[in-house]
Protein backbone atom coordinates (compact mmCIF):
# COMPACT_ATOMS: atom_id res chain seq x y z
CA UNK A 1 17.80 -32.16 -13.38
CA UNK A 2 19.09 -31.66 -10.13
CA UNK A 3 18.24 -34.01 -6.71
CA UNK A 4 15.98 -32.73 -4.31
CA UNK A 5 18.95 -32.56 -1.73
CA UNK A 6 20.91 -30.06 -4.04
CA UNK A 7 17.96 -27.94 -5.07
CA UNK A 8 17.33 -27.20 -1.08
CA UNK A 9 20.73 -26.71 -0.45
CA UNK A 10 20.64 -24.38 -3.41
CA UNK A 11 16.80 -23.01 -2.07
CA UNK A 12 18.71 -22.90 1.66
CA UNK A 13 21.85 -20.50 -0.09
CA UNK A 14 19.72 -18.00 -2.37
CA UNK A 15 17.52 -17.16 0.98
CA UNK A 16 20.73 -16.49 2.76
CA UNK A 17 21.62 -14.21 0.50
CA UNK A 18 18.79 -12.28 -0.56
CA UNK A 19 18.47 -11.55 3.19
CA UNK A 20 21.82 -10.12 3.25
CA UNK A 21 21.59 -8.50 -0.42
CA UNK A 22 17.93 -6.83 0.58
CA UNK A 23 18.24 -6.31 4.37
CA UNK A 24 21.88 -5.68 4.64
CA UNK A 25 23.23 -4.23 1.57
CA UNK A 26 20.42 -2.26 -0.65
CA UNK A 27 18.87 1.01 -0.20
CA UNK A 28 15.04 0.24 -0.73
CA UNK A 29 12.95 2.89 -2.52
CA UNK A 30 10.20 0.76 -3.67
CA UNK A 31 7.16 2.50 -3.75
CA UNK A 32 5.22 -0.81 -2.46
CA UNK A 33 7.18 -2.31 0.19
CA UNK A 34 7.74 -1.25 4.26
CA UNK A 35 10.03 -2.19 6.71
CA UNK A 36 9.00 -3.88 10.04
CA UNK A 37 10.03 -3.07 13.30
CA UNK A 38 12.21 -5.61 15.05
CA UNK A 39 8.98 -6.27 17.94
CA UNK A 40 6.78 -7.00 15.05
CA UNK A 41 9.60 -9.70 13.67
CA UNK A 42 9.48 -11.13 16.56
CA UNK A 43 5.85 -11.51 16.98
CA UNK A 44 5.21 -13.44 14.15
CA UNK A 45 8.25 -15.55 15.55
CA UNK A 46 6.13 -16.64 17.87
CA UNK A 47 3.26 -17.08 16.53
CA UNK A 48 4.25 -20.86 14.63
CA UNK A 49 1.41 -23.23 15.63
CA UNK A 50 -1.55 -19.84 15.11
CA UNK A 51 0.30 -19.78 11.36
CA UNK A 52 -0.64 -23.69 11.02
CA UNK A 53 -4.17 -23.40 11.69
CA UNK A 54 -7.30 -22.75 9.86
CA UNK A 55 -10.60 -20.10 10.93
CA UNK A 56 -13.17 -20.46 8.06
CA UNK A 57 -16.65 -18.68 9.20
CA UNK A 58 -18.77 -15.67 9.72
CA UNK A 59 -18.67 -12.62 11.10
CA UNK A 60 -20.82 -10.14 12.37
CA UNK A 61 -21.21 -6.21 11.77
CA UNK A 62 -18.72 -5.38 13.91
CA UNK A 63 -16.18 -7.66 12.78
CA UNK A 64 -15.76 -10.21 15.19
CA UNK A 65 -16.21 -13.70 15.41
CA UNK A 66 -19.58 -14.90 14.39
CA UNK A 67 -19.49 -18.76 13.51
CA UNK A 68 -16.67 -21.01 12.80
CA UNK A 69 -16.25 -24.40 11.27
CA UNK A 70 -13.53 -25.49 12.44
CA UNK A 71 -12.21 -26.82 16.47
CA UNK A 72 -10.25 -25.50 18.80
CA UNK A 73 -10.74 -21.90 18.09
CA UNK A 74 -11.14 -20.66 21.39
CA UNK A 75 -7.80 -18.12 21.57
CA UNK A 76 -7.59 -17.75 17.56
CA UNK A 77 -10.92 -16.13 17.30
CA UNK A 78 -9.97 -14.05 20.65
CA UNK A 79 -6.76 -12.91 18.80
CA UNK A 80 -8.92 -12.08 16.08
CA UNK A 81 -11.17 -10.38 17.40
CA UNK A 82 -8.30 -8.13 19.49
CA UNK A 83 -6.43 -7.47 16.17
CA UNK A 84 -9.64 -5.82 14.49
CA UNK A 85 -10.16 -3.57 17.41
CA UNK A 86 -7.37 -2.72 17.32
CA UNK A 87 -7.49 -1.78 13.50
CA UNK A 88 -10.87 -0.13 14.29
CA UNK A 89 -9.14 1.75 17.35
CA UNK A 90 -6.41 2.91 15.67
CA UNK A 91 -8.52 4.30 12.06
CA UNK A 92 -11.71 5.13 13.90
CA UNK A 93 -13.88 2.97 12.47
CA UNK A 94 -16.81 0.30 13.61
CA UNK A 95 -16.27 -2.40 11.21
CA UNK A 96 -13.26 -3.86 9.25
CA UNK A 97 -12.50 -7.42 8.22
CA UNK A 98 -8.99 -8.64 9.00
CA UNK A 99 -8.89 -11.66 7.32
CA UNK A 100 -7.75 -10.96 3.86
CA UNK A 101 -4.63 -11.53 2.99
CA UNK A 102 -3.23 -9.33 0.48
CA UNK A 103 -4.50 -5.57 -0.72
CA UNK A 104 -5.67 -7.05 -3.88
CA UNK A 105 -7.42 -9.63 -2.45
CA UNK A 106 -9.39 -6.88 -0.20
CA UNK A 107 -10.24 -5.40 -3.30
CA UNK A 108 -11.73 -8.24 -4.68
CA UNK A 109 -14.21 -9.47 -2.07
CA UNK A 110 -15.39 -5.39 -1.37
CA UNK A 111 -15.75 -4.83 -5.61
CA UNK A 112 -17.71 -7.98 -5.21
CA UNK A 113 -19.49 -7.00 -2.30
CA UNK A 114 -20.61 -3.53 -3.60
CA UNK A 115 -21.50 -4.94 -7.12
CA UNK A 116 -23.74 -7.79 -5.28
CA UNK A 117 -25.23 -5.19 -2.70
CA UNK A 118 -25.85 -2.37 -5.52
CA UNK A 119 -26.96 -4.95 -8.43
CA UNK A 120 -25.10 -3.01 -10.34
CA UNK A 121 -22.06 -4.18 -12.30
CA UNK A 122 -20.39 -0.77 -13.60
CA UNK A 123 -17.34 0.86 -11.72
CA UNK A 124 -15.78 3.87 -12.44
CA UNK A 125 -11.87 4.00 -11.93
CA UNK A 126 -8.95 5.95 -12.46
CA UNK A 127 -7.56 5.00 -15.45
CA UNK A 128 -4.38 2.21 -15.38
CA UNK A 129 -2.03 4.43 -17.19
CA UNK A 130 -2.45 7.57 -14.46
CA UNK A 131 -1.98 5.00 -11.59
CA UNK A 132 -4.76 2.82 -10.42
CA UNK A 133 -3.51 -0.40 -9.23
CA UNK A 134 -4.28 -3.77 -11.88
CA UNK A 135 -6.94 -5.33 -9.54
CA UNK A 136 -9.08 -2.00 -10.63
CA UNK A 137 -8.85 -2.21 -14.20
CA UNK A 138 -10.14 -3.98 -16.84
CA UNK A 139 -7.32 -5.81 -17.68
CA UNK A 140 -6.88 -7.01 -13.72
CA UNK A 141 -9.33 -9.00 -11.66
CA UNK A 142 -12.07 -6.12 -11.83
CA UNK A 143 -12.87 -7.01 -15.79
CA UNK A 144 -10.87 -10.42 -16.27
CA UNK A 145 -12.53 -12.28 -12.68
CA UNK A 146 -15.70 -10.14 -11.35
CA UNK A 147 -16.68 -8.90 -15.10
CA UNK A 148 -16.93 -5.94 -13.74
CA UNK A 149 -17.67 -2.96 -16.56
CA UNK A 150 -14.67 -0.39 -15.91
CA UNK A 151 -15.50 3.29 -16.53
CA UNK A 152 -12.74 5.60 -16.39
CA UNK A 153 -12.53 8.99 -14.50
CA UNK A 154 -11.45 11.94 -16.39
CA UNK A 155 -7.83 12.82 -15.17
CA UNK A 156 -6.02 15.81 -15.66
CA UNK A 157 -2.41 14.76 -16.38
CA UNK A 158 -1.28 18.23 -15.46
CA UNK A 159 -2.52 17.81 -12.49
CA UNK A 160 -1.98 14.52 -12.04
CA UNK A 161 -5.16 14.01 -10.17
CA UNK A 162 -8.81 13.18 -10.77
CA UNK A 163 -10.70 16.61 -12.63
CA UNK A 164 -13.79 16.76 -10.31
CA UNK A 165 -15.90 18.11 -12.99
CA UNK A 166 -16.07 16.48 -15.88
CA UNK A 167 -15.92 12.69 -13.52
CA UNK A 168 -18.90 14.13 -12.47
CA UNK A 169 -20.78 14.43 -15.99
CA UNK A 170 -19.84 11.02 -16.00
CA UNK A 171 -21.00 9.81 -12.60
CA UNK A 172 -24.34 11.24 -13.74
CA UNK A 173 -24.40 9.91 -17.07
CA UNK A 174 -23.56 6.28 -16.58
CA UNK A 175 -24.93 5.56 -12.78
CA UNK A 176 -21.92 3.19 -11.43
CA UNK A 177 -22.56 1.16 -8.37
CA UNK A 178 -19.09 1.87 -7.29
CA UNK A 179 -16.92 4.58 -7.93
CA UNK A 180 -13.44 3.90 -6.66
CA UNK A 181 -10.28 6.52 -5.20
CA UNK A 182 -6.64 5.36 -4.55
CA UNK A 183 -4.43 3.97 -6.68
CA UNK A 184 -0.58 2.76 -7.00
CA UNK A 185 0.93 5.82 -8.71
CA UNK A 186 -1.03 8.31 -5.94
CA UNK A 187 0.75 11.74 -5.30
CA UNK A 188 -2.12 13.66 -4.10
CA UNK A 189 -5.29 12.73 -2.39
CA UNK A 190 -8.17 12.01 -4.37
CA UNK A 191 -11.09 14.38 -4.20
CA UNK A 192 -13.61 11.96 -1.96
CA UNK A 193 -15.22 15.70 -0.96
CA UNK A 194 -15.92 16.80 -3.82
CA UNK A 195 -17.49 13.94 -5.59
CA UNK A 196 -19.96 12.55 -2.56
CA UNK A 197 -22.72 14.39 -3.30
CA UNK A 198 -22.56 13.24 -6.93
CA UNK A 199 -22.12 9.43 -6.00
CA UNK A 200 -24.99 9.68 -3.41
CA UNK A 201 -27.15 11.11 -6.71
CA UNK A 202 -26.68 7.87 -8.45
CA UNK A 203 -26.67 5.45 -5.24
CA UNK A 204 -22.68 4.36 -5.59
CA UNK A 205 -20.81 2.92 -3.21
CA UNK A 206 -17.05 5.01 -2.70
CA UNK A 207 -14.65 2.23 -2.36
CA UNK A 208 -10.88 3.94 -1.71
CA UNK A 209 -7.87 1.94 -2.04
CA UNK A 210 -5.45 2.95 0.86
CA UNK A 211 -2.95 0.06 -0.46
CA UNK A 212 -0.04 2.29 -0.65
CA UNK A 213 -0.91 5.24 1.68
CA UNK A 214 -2.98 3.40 4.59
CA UNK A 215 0.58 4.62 7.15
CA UNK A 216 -0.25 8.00 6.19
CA UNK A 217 -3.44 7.67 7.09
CA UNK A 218 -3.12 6.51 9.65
CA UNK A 219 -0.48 9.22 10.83
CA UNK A 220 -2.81 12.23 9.39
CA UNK A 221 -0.89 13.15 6.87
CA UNK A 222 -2.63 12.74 3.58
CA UNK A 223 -6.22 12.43 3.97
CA UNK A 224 -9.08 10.80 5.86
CA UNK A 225 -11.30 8.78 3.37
CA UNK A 226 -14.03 7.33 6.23
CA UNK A 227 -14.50 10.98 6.90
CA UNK A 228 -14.84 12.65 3.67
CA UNK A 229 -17.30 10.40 2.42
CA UNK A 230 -15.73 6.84 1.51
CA UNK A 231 -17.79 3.90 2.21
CA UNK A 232 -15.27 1.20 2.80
CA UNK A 233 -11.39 1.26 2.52
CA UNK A 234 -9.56 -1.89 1.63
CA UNK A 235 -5.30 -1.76 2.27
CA UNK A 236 -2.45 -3.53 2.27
CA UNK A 237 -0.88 -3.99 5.69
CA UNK A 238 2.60 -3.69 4.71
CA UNK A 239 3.81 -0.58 2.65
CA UNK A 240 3.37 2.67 4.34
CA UNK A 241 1.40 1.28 6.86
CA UNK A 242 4.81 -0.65 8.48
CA UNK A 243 2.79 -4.41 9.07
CA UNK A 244 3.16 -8.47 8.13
CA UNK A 245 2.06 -8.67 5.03
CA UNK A 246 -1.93 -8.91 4.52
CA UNK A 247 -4.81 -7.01 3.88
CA UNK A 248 -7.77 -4.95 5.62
CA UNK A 249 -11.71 -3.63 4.77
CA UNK A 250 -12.78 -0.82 6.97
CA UNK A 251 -15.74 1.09 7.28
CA UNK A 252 -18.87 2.66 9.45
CA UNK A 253 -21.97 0.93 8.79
CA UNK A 254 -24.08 3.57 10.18
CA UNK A 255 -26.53 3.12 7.53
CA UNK A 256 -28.74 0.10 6.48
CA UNK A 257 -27.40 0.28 2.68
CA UNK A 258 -23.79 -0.12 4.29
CA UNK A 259 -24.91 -2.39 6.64
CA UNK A 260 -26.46 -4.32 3.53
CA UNK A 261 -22.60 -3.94 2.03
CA UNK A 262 -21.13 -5.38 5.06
CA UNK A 263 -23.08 -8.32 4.89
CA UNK A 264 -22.16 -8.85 0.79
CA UNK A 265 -18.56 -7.94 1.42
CA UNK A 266 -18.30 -10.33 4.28
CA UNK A 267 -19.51 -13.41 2.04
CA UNK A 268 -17.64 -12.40 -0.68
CA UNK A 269 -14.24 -12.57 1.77
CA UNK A 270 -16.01 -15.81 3.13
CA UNK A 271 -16.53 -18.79 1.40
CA UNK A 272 -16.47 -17.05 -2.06
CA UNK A 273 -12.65 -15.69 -2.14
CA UNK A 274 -11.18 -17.45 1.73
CA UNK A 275 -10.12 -20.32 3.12
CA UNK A 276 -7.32 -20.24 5.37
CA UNK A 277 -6.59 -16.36 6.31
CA UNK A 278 -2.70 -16.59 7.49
CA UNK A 279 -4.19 -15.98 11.34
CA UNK A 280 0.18 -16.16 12.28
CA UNK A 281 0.20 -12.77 10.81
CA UNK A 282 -2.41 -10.93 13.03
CA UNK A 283 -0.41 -11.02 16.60
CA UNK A 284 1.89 -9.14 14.16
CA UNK A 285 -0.51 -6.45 13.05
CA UNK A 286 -1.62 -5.59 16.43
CA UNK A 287 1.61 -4.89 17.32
CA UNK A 288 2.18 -2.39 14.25
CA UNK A 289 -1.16 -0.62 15.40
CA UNK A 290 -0.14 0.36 18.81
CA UNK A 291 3.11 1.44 17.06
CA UNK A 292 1.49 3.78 14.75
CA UNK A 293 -0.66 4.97 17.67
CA UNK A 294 2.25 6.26 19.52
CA UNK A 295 4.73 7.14 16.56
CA UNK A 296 2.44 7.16 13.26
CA UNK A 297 2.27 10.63 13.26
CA UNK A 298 5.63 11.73 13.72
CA UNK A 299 6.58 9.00 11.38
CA UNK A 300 4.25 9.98 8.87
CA UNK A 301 5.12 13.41 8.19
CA UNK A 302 8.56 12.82 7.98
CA UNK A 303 8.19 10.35 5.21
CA UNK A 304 6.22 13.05 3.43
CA UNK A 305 8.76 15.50 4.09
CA UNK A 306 11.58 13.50 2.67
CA UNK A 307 9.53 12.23 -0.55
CA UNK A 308 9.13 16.72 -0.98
CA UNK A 309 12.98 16.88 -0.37
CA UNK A 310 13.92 14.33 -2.70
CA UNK A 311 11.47 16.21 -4.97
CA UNK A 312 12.73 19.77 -4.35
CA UNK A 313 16.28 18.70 -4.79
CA UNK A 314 16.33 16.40 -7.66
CA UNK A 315 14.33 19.40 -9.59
CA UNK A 316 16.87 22.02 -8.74
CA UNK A 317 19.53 19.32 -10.33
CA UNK A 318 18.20 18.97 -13.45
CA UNK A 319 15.99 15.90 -13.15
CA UNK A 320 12.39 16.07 -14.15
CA UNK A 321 10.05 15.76 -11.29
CA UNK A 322 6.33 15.44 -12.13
CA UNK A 323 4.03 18.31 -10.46
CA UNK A 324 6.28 20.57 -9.78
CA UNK A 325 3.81 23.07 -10.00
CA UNK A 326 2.10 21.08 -7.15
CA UNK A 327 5.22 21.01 -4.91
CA UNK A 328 5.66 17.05 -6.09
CA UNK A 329 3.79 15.18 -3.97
CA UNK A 330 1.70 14.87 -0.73
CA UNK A 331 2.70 11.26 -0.34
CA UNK A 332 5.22 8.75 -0.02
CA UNK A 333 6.14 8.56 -3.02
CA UNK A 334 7.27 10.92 -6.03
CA UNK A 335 7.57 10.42 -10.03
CA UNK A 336 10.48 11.27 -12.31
CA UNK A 337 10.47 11.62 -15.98
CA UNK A 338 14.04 10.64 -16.86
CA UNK A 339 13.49 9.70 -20.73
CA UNK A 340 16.57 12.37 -21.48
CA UNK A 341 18.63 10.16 -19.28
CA UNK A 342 18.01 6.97 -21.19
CA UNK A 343 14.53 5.72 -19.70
CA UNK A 344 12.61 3.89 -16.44
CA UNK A 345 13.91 0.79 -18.24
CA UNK A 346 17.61 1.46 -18.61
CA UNK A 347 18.02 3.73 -15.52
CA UNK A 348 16.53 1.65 -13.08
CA UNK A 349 18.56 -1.51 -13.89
CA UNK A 350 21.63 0.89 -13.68
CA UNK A 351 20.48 2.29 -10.29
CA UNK A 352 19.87 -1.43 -9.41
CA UNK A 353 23.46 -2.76 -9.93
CA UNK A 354 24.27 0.28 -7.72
CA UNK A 355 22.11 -1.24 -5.03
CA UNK A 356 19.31 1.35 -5.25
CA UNK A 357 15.83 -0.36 -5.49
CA UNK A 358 12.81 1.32 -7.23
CA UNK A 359 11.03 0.72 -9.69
CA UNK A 360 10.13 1.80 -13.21
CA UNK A 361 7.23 3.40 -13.90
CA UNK A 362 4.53 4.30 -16.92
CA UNK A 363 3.66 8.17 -16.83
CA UNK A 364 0.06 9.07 -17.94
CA UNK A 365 1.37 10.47 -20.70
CA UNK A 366 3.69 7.93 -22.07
CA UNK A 367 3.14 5.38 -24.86
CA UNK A 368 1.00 2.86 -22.76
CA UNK A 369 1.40 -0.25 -25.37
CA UNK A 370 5.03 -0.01 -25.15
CA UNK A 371 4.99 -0.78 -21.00
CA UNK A 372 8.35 -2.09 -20.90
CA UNK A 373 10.04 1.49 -22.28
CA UNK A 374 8.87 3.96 -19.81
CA UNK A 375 9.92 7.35 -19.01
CA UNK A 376 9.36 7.24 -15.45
CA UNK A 377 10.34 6.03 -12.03
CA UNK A 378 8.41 6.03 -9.32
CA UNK A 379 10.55 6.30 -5.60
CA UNK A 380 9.25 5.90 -2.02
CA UNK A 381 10.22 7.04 0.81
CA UNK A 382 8.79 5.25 3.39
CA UNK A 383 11.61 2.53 4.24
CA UNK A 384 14.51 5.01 3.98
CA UNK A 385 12.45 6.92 6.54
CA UNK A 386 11.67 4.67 9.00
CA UNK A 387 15.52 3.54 8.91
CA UNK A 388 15.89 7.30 10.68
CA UNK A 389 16.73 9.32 7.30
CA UNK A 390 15.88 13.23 7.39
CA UNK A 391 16.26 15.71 4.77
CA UNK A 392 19.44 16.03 4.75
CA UNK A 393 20.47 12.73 4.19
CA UNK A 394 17.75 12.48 1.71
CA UNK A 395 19.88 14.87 -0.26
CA UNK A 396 23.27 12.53 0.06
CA UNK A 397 21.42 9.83 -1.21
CA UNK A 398 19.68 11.91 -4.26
CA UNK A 399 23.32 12.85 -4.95
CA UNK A 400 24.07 9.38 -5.50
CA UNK A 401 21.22 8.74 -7.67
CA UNK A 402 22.10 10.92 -9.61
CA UNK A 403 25.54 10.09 -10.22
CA UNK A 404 23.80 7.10 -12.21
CA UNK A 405 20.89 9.29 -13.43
CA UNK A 406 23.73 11.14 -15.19
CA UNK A 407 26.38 8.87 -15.81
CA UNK A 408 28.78 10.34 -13.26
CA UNK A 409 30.02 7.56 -12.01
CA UNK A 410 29.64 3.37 -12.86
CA UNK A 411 27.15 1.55 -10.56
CA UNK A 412 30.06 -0.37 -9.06
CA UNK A 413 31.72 2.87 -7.99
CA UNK A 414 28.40 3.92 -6.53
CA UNK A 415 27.57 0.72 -4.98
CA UNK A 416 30.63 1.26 -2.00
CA UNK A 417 28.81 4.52 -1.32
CA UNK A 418 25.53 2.88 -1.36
CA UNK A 419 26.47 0.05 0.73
CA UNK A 420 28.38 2.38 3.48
CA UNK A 421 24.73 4.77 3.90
CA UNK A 422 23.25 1.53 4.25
CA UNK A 423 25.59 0.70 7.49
CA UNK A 424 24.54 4.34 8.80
CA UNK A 425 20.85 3.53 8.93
CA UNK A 426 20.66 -0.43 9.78
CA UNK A 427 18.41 0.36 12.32
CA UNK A 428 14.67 0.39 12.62
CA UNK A 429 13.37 3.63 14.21
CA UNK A 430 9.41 4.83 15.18
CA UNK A 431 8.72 1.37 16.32
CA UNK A 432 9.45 -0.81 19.35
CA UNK A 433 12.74 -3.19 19.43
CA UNK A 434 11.01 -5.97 21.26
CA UNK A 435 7.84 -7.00 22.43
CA UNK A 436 9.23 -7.17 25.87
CA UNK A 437 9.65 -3.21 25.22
CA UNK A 438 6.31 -2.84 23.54
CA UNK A 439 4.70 -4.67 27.18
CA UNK A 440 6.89 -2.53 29.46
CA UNK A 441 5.06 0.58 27.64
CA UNK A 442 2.18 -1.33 28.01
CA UNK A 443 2.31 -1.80 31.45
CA UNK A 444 4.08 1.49 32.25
């Protein structure tokens, strides 16, 4: 075995370059990940000693600063308190916990919330294989840690979306505490509208995971869960939504059963699933709020835009795009089923060594006990966007894909190409390049 001295130097080289591999020379289309802007680098720069520091406690309905346990708190529960109004602010809402620190961990203190406050342990999901996200299933932390009993929604694969009806039947028939919207594969919004009334019938909770579209959101371009009849969202901080990495709750608990759910959710976050809640990431967040105040819209709809474009154009080239019928997606994100090509598997490894990051994918209609032979790939759109792609380059860089897709061309013959687009868009856009620039607009 190595010395210590030679496995840092070795730790030291392999960060080097990933950060030029990633950052420099890929083209990211994970579905998952975002891209921060240069002000909110720089913001959790300077945040060092907050990221050394501990805030266990309570907090109140609102969301701010109840009780701590801990010293020397005085500006740490201030910035906490700024950073969830400014979540609130920006998502119009009168509650939300900050303090979580991934989207899965969000989900697991609000499903344990809403099963305490409903005394009820049954949860109705959308199934794994038709793109709910592993914390919701079974399988995940919902069945393996809470022991949670998952009940599935009925999906319409054609569709590729919840069928309203028949998940109603079931709402009735087994009376879920939760029912839970969102998911990780999540083309279309889910149909919050449609299914209220029915959850109210039974006393459920609507939990909606925002994980991967909470940007969107945010930018009005997919839908508005708080207002069509979700009780609480829970999100990642940092995929659409262009944040340090982390996780949110939101909600208005305008009622005294919500108000109840705050109170369960809250203890659940703290001391059941908390201890030290990564406060050097919140300066950060704030930031990323003001910046999809002022450019979240515009932002928004051009990474749905581009994820229609890629669709469009990779259909009229031969490649199968789920939901065609449906005109793709309304997200960040679209599906291809590339099993004449050779597979998820095989195609993106190939599209990897050509420097083109996504991911492979399970369709709901594939085999779903042979998960590591997929037909599908899922692509977002979100980091190519916010590095100041529009459709057309979209379309260059589908051209290239598909030169591997089909065999065209070797990934090392793509790569160059790959590596020279990358060059073209180094640059952050919809986002401030400083926080000195972010105060002068402040201040302006």
């Amino acid at each position: 075995m190595k010395d210590l001295q030679n496995i840092v130097l070795d730790l030291i080289e392999a960060t080097k370059k990933h950060e030029q591999y990633r950052n420099k020379e890929c083209i990211n289309m994970i579905a998952s990940e975002g891209t921060k802007s240069p002000a909110v680098c720089q913001m959790l720069d300077i945040s060092h000693d907050l990221s050394t520091r501990y805030a266990e406690g309570d907090n109140n309905t609102e969301g701010h600063v109840k009780k701590r346990y801990y010293q020397g708190q005085k500006y740490s529960s201030q910035i906490e308190d700024h950073t969830t109004d400014a979540i609130k602010s920006l998502f119009h809402t009168t509650w939300a916990d900050i303090r979580l620190i991934s989207g899965t961990h969000a989900n697991t203190a609000t499903f344990k919330g809403l099963a305490t406050a409903s005394k009820n342990n049954k949860m109705i999901v959308t199934p794994l294989s038709c793109g709910a996200h592993i914390s919701h299933d079974y399988t995940g932390l919902s069945g393996s840690i809470l022991c949670l009993s998952n009940i599935n929604h009925v999906y319409n694969i054609n569709e590729f979306n919840i069928d309203t009806d028949k998940t109603a039947h079931v709402i009735r028939a087994t009376k879920p505490g939760i029912v839970t919207f969102g998911g990780s594969l999540f083309l279309f919004p889910h149909p919050i509208k449609e299914l209220k009334e029915t959850c109210n019938e039974v006393g459920a909770y609507i939990a909606y995971d925002a994980a991967h579209v909470l940007g969107l959101i945010a930018g009005g371009q997919f839908q508005d869960p708080l207002r069509e009849g979700a009780d609480f969202i829970t999100a990642s901080t940092h995929k659409t939504f262009p944040g340090p990495q982390g996780g949110v709750i939101m909600g208005i608990p305008d009622t005294p059963t919500k108000e109840k759910a705050v109170r369960k959710i809250q203890h659940a976050v703290f001391p059941l699933t908390a201890s030290s809640t990564h406060l050097g990431r919140l300066p950060a967040l704030g930031i990323a709020c003001l910046e999809m105040k002022l450019f979240g819209q515009e932002l928004a709809t051009q990474i749905v835009k581009n994820a229609q474009t890629a669709g469009q154009y990779l259909y009229e080239n031969d490649v199968k795009v789920v939901a065609e019928h449906k005109g793709f997606t309304k997200s960040h994100q679209i599906a291809l089923d590339i099993k004449t090509y050779g597979g998820g598997n095989k195609i993106a490894q190939d599209l990897e060594d050509a420097n083109i990051i996504l991911n492979k994918n399970l369709l709901p209609y594939d085999d779903q006990n042979d998960k590591e032979n997929p037909t599908g790939l899922r692509v977002g759109f979100q980091d190519v966007t916010r590095h100041g792609m529009k459709e057309g380059d979209i379309k260059h860089l589908c051209d290239l894909m598909m030169d591997i897709i089909k065999g065209k061309r070797t990934p090392e013959q793509v790569k160059i190409d790959v590596m020279a687009l990358k060059k073209e868009f180094s640059q952050v856009k919809y986002g401030f390049q400083s926080v000195e620039e972010a105060l002068k607009y402040i201040k302006s």
